[in-house]
Protein backbone atom coordinates (compact mmCIF):
# COMPACT_ATOMS: atom_id res chain seq x y z
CA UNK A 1 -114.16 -30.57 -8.59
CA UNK A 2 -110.79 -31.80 -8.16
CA UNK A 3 -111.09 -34.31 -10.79
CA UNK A 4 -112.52 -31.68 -13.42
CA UNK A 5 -109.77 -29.61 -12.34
CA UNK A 6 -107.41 -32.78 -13.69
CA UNK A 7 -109.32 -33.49 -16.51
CA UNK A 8 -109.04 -29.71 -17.94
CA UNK A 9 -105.27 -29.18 -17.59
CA UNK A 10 -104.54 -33.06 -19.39
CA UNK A 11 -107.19 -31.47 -21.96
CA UNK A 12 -105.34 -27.88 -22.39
CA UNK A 13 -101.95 -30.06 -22.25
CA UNK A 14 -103.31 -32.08 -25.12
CA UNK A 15 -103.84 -29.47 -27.58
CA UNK A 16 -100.82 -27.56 -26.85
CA UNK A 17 -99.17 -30.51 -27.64
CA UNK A 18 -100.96 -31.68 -30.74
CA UNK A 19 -100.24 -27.90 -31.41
CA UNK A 20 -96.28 -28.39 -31.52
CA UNK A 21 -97.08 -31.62 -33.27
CA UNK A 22 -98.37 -30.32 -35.87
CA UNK A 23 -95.06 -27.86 -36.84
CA UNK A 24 -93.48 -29.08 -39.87
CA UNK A 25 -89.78 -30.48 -39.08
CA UNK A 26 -86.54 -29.59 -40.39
CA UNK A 27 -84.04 -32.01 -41.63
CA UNK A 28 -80.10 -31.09 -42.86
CA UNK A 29 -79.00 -29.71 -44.03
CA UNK A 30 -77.06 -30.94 -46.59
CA UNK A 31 -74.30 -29.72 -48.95
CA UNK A 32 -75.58 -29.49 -52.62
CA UNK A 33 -71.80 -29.40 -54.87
CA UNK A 34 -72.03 -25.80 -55.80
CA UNK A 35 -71.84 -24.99 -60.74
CA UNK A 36 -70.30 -21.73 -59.19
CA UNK A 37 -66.81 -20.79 -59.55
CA UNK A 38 -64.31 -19.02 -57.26
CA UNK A 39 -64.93 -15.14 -56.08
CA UNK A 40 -68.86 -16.02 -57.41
CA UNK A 41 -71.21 -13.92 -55.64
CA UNK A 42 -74.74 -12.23 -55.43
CA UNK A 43 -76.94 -15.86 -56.05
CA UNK A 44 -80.33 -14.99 -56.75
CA UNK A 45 -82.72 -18.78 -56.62
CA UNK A 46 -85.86 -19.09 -59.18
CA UNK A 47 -88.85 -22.05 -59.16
CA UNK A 48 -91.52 -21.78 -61.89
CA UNK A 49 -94.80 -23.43 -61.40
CA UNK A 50 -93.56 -26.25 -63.17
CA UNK A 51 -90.80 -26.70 -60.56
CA UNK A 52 -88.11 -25.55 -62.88
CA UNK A 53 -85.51 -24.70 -60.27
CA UNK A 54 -82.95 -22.10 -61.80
CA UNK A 55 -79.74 -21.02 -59.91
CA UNK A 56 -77.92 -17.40 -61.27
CA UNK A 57 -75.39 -15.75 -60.02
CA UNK A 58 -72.43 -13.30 -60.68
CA UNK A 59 -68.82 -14.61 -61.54
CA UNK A 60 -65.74 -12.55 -62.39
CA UNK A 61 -63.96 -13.12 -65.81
CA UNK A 62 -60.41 -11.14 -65.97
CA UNK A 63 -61.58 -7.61 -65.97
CA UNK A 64 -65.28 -8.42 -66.59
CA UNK A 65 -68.01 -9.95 -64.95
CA UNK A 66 -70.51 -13.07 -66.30
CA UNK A 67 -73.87 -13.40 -65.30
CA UNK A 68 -74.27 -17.63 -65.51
CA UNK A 69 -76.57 -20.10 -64.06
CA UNK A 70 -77.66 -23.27 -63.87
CA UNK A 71 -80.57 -25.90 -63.61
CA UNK A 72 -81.16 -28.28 -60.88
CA UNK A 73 -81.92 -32.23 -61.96
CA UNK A 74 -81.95 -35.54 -60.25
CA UNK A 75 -80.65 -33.54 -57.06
CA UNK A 76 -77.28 -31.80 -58.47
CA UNK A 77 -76.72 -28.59 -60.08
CA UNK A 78 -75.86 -29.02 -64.16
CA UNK A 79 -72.91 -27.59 -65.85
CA UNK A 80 -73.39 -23.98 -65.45
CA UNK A 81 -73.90 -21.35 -68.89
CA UNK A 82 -72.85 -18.35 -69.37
CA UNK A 83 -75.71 -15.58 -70.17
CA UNK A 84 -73.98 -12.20 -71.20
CA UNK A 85 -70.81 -10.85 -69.62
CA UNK A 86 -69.57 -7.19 -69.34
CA UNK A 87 -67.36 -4.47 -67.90
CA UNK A 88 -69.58 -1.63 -67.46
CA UNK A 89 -71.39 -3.93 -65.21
CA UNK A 90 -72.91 -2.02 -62.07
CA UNK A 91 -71.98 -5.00 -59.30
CA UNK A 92 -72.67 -4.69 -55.51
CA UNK A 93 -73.97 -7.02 -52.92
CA UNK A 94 -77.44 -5.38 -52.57
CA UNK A 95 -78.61 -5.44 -55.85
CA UNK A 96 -78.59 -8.36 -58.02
CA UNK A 97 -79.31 -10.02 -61.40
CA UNK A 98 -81.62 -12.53 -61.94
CA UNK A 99 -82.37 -15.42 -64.13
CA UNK A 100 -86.49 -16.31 -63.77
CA UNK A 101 -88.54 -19.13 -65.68
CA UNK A 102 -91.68 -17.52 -66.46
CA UNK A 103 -94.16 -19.90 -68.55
CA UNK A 104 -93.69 -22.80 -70.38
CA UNK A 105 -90.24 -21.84 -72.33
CA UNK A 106 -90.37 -18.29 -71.94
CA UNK A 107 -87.19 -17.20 -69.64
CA UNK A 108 -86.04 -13.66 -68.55
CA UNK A 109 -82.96 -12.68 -67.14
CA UNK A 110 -82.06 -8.88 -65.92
CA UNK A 111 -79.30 -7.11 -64.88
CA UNK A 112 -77.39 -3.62 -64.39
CA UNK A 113 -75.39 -1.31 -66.40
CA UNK A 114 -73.35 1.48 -65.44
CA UNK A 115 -73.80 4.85 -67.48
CA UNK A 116 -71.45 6.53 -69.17
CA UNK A 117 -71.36 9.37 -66.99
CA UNK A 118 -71.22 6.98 -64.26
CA UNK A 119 -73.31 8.61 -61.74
CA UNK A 120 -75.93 6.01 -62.59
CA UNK A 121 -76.80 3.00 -63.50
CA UNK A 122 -79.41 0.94 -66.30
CA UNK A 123 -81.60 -2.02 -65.78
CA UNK A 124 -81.34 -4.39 -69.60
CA UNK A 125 -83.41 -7.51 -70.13
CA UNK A 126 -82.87 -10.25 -71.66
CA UNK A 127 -85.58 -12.68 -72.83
CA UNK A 128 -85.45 -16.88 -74.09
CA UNK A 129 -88.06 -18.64 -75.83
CA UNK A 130 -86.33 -21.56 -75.31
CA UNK A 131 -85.88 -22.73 -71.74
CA UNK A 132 -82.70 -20.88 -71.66
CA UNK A 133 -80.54 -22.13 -74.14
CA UNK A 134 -80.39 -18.98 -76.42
CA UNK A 135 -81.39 -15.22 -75.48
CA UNK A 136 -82.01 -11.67 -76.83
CA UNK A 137 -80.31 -9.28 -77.11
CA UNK A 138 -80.64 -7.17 -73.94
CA UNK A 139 -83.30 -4.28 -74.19
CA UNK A 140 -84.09 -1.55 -71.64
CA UNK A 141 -86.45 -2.30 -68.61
CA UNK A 142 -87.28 1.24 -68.59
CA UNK A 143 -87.47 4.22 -71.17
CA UNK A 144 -87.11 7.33 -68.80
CA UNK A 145 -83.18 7.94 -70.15
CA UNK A 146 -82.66 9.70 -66.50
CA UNK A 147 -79.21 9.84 -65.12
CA UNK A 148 -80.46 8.51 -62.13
CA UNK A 149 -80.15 4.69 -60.55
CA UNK A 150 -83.02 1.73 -61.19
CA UNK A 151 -82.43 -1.73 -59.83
CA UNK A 152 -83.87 -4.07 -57.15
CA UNK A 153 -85.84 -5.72 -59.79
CA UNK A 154 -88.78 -8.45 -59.68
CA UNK A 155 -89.66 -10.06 -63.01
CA UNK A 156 -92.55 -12.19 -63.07
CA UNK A 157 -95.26 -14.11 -65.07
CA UNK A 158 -97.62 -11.68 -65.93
CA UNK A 159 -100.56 -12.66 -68.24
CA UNK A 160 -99.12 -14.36 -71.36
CA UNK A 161 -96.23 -12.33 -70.68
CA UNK A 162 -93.62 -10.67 -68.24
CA UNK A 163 -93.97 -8.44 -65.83
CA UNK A 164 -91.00 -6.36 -63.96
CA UNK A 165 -91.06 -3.92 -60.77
CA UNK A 166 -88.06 -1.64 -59.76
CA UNK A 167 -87.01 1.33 -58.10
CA UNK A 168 -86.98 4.51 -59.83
CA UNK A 169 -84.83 7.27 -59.51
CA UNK A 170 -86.06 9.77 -62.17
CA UNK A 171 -87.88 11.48 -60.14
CA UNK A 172 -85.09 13.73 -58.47
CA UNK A 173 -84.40 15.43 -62.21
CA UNK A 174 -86.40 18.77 -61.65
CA UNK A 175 -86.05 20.93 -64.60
CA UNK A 176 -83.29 19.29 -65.84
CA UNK A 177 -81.38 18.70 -62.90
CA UNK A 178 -80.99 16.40 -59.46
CA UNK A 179 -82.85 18.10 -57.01
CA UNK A 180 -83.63 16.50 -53.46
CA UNK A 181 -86.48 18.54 -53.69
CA UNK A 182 -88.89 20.47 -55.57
CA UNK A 183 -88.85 24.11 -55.84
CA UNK A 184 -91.69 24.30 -53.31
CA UNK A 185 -89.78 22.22 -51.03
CA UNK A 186 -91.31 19.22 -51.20
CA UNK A 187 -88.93 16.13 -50.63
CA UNK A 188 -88.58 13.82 -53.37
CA UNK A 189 -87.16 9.89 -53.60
CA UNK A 190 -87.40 6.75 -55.05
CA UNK A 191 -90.10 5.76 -56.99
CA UNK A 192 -91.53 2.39 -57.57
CA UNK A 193 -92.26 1.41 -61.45
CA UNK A 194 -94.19 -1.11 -63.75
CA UNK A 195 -93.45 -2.57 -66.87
CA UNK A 196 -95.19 -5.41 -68.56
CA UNK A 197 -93.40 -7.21 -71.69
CA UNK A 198 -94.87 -9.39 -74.40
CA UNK A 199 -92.97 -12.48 -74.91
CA UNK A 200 -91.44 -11.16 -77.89
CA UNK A 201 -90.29 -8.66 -75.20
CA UNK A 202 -92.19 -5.23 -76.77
CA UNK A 203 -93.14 -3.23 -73.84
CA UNK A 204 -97.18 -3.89 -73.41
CA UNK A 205 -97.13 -1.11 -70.30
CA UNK A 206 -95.64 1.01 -68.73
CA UNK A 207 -96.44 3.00 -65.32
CA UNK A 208 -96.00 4.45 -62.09
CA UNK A 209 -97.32 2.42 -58.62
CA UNK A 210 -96.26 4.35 -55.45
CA UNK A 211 -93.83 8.15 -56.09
CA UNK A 212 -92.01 7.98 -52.47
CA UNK A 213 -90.69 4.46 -51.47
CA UNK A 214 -87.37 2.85 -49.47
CA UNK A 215 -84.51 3.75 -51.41
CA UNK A 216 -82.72 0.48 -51.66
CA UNK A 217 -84.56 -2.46 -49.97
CA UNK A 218 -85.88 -5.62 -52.14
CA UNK A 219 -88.55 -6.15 -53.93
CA UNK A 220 -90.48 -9.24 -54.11
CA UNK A 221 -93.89 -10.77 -55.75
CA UNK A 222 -96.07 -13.95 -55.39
CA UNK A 223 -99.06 -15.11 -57.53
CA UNK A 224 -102.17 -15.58 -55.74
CA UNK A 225 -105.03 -17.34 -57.33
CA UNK A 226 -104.54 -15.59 -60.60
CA UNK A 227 -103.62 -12.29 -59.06
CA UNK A 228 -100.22 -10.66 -58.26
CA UNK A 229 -99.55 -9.47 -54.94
CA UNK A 230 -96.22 -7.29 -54.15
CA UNK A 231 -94.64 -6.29 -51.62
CA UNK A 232 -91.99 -3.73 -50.75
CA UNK A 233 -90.26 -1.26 -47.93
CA UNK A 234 -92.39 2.14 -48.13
CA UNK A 235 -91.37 5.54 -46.81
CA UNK A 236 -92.97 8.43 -45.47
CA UNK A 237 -91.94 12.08 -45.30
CA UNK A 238 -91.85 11.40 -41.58
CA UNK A 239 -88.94 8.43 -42.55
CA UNK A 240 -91.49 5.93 -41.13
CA UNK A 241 -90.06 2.95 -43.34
CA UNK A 242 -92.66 0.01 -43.17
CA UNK A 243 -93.72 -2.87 -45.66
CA UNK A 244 -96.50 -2.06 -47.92
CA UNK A 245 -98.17 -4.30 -50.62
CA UNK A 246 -100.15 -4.02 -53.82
CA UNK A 247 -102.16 -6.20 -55.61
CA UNK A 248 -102.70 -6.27 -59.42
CA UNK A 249 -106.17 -8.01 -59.93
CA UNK A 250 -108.73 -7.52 -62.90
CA UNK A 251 -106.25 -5.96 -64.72
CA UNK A 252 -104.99 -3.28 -63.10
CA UNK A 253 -102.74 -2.51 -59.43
CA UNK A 254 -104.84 -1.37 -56.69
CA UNK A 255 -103.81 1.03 -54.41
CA UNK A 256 -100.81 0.52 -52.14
CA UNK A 257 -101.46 -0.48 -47.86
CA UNK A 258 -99.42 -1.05 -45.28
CA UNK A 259 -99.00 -4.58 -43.77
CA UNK A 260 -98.17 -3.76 -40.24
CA UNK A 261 -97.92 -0.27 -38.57
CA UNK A 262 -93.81 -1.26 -36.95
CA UNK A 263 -93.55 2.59 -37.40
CA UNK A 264 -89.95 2.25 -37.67
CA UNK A 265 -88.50 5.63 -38.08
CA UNK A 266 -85.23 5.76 -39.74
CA UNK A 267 -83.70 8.62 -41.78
CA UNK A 268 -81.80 6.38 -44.39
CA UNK A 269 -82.45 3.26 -46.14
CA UNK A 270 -81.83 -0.15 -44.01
CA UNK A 271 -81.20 -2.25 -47.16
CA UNK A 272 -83.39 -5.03 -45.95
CA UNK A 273 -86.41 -6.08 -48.17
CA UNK A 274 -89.54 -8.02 -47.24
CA UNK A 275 -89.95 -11.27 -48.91
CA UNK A 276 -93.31 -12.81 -50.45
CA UNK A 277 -94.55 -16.62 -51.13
CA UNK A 278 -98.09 -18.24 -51.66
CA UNK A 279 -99.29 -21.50 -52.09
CA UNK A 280 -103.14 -22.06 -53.33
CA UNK A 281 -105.25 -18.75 -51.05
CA UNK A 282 -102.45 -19.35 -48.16
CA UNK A 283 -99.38 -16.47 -48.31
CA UNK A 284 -96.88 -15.62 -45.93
CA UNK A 285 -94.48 -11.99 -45.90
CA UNK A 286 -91.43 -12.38 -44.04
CA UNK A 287 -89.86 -8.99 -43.02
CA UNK A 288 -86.99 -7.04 -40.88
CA UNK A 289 -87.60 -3.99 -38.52
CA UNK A 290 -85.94 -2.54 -36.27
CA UNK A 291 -88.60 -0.27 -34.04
CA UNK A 292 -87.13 0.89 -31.05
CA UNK A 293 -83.87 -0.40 -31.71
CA UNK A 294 -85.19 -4.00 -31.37
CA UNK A 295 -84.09 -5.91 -34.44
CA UNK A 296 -86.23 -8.81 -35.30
CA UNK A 297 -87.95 -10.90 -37.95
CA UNK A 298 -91.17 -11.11 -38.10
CA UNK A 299 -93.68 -13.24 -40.41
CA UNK A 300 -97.24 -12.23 -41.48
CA UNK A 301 -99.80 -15.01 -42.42
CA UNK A 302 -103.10 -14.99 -44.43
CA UNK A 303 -105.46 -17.52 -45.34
CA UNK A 304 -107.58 -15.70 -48.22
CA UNK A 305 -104.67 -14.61 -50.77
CA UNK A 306 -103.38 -11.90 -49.27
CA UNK A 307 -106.56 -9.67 -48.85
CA UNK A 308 -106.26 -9.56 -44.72
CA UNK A 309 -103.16 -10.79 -42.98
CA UNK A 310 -103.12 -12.04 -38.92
CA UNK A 311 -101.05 -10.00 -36.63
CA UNK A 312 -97.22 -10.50 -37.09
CA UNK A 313 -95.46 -13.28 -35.46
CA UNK A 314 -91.97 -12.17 -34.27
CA UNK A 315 -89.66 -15.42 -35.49
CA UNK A 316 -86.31 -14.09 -34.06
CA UNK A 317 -85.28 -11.56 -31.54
CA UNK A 318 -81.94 -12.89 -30.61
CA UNK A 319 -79.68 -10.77 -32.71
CA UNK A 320 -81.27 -10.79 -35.86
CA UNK A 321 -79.35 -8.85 -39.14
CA UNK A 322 -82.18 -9.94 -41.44
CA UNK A 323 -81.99 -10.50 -44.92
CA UNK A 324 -85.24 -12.70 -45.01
CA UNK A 325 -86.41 -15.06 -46.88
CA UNK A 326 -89.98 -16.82 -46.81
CA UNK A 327 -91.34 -19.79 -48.82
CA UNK A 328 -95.06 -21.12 -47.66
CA UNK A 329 -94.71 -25.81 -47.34
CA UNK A 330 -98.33 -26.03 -46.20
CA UNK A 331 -101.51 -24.95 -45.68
CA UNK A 332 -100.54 -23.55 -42.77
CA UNK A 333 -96.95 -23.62 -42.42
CA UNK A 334 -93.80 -21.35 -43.71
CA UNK A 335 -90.65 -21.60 -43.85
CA UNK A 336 -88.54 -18.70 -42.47
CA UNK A 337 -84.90 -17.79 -43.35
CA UNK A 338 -82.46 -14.79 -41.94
CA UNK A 339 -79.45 -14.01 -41.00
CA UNK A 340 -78.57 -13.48 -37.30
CA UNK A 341 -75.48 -12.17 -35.68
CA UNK A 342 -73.19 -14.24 -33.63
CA UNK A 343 -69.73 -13.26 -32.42
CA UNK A 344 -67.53 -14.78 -35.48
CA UNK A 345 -69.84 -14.20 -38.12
CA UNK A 346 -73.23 -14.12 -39.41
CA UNK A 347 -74.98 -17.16 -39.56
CA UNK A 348 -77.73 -18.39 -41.69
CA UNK A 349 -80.80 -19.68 -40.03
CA UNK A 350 -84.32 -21.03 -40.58
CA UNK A 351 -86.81 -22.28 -38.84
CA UNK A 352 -90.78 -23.33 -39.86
CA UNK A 353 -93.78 -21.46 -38.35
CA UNK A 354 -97.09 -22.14 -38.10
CA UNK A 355 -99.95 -19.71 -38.58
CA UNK A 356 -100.74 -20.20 -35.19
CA UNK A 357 -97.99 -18.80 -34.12
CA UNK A 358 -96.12 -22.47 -32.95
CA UNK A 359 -92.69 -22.41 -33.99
CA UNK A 360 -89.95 -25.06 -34.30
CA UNK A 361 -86.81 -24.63 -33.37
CA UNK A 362 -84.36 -22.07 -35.39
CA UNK A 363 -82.01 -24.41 -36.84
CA UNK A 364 -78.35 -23.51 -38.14
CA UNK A 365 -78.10 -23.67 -42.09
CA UNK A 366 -74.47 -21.90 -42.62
CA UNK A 367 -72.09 -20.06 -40.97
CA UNK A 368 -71.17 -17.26 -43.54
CA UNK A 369 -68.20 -16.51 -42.54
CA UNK A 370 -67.85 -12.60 -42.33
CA UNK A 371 -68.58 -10.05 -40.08
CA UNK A 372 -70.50 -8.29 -42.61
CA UNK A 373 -73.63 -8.81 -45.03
CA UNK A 374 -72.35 -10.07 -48.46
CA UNK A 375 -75.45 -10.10 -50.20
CA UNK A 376 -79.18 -12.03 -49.69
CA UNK A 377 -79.27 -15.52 -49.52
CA UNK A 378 -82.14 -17.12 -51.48
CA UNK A 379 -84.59 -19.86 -50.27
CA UNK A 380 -87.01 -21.23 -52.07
CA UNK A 381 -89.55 -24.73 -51.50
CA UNK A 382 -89.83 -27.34 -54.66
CA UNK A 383 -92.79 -29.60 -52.82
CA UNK A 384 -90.44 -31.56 -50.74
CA UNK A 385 -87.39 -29.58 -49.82
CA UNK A 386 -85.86 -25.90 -48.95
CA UNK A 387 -83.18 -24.93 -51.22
CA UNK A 388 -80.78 -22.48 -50.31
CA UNK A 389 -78.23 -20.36 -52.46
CA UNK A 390 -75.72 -17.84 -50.84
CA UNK A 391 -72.61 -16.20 -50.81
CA UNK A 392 -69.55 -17.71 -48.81
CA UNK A 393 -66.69 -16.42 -46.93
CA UNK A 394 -65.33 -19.01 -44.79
CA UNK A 395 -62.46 -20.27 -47.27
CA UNK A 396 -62.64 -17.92 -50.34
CA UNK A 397 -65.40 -16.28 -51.78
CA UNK A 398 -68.06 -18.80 -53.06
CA UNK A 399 -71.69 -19.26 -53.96
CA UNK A 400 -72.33 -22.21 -51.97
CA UNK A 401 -75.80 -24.27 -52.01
CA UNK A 402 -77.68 -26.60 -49.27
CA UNK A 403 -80.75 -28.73 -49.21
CA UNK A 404 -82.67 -28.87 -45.93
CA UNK A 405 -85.61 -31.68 -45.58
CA UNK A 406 -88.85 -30.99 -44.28
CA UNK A 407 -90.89 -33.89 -42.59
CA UNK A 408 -94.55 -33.58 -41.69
CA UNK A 409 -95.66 -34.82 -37.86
């Protein structure tokens, strides 16, 4: 009995081990030489299927701002190019442009315009047929004309064309004016909207997918075995504020469910959006929440394309600000990137997870150098490496950019 006794535990000790074996490593990182200038801010990181890797950002220019970017080959950044520039700009950390391959040589590029009236603020697009190198003239995402705000965009293939989700404000304008709430008293908010774009850039569709979201918290979308699945921060008229997704399949968005019940109840918005990636039928959400006053990051996995999801695994519950970021390097590993508190800074961090629930070890990527969040940084996997793009304080305000290996068992 004795010996069986021995035999089980080396056996149990075996797989635990070939367990931890199996968990992707993490090498780096190491400094990529940065196409942005000084006082550069809110990077936002694209990868098309093709493994075009695209790099935008936000750069000030006298009393204007420029929306450039650049394209990664042979490991370095090129010489960055200037997309549009503008002073009615609407520029904050939160919400940011972007600069997306989509198919082939199709290209779009958003970002957001103050009103005249300045209460609100305007979502334009811009489109290239040409990998980039020339662009449209900017046209409006959306066709409501509401003094209200739209931003925290998504654009993404879609068919043969584009497709875009935001948040909506037009909703508050009751009879002509911003209202809270109806005149029956019903509470009103942010809505979430869809427009798809031909790649001429004519609006195909346009329409409505959930009335009542998260005011302010990303949006972000992956494509699944010829679907689209999105995901967001929902809201209920209780203020229970947890990630919901949708999935567009056959031609139309189905209705939206919650990932996880967190049930985190919070009367404003915590400016901390989920984040989406797929590879093949394996897709990973990476999330904040704050539930009981416990911050943490936590990472849902599923194996079918998104149509059930395993019970959360929390990745970090030592001081964790969020700010996530998720990219899927296997079939059943992610990578998983936040931002955690320490006492002279934020610091960005990763570490790879498998669906299991086996983690490596969270490994140091940057130290941001400020107390406070000054924007999202972006991660994102090209087949061999984790590419990271984010906003620096340590010396003077910079979009700075790593490269972290990852090494099977």
């Amino acid at each position: 009995m004795l010996i069986v006794k021995f035999v089980l535990v080396f056996f149990l000790l075996g797989l635990l081990s070939a367990c931890a074996e199996s968990i992707f490593e993490i090498q780096g990182p190491e400094m990529l030489a940065s196409p942005a200038g000084s006082g550069s801010a809110q990077p936002h990181l694209s990868i098309s299927a093709d493994n075009d890797l695209v790099l935008s950002w936000l750069e000030p220019t006298g009393s204007r701002y420029a929306l450039k970017f650049s394209t990664k080959q042979n490991g370095q950044w090129l010489p960055p190019r200037e997309l549009a520039s503008g002073s009615n700009w609407f520029v904050n950390w939160a919400d940011f442009p972007s600069v997306v391959p989509i198919k082939g040589n199709l290209w779009a590029a958003h970002w957001l315009v103050i009103q005249e009236d300045g209460f609100g603020y305007d979502v334009v697009l811009s489109i290239s047929q040409d990998s980039g190198n020339s662009w449209s003239e900017p046209i409006p995402l959306h066709l409501d004309g509401t003094l209200t705000e739209h931003g925290f965009v998504t654009l993404f293939p879609m068919l043969s064309g584009i497709g875009a989700v935001w948040l909506d404000g037009r909703n508050f304008i009751q009879n002509g004016e911003f209202a809270f709430e109806t005149s029956t008293g019903e509470l009103l908010g942010m809505s979430l909207r869809y427009a798809q774009f031909d790649a001429n850039g004519s609006h195909v569709i346009a329409q409505e997918l959930n009335d009542f979201v998260c005011d302010c918290c990303q949006t972000d979308v992956a494509l699944i075995e010829g679907d689209a699945l999105l995901v967001y921060r929902g809201r209920t008229i209780e203020e229970v504020r947890d990630i919901v997704f949708q999935r567009f399949s056959d031609n139309e968005w189905n209705s939206p469910e919650v990932l996880h019940d967190d049930n985190w109840v919070i009367a404003g918005c915590p400016i901390n959006g989920p984040a989406i990636d797929a590879m093949d039928s394996n897709v990973a959400v990476a999330w904040f929440s704050a539930a009981t006053d416990r911050p943490l990051v936590r990472l849902a996995w599923s194996d079918n394309g998104g149509r059930d999801f395993a019970e959360p695994i929390d990745v970090d519950l030592d001081g964790s600000f969020g700010h996530v970021d998720v990219a899927v390097i296997g079939d059943d590993q992610s990578a998983v990137s936040w931002l955690r508190s320490e006492e002279d800074g934020l610091s960005l961090m990763v570490r790879t997870v498998h669906n299991s629930g086996e983690m490596g070890p969270p490994r140091l990527v940057a130290n941001i150098g400020s107390m406070r969040p000054l924007g999202f940084p972006q991660m994102v996997f090209d087949g061999s490496n984790l590419i990271f793009a984010w906003t620096d304080l340590s010396d003077t305000q910079h979009v700075r950019t790593a490269v972290v290996g990852i090494t099977s068992p």
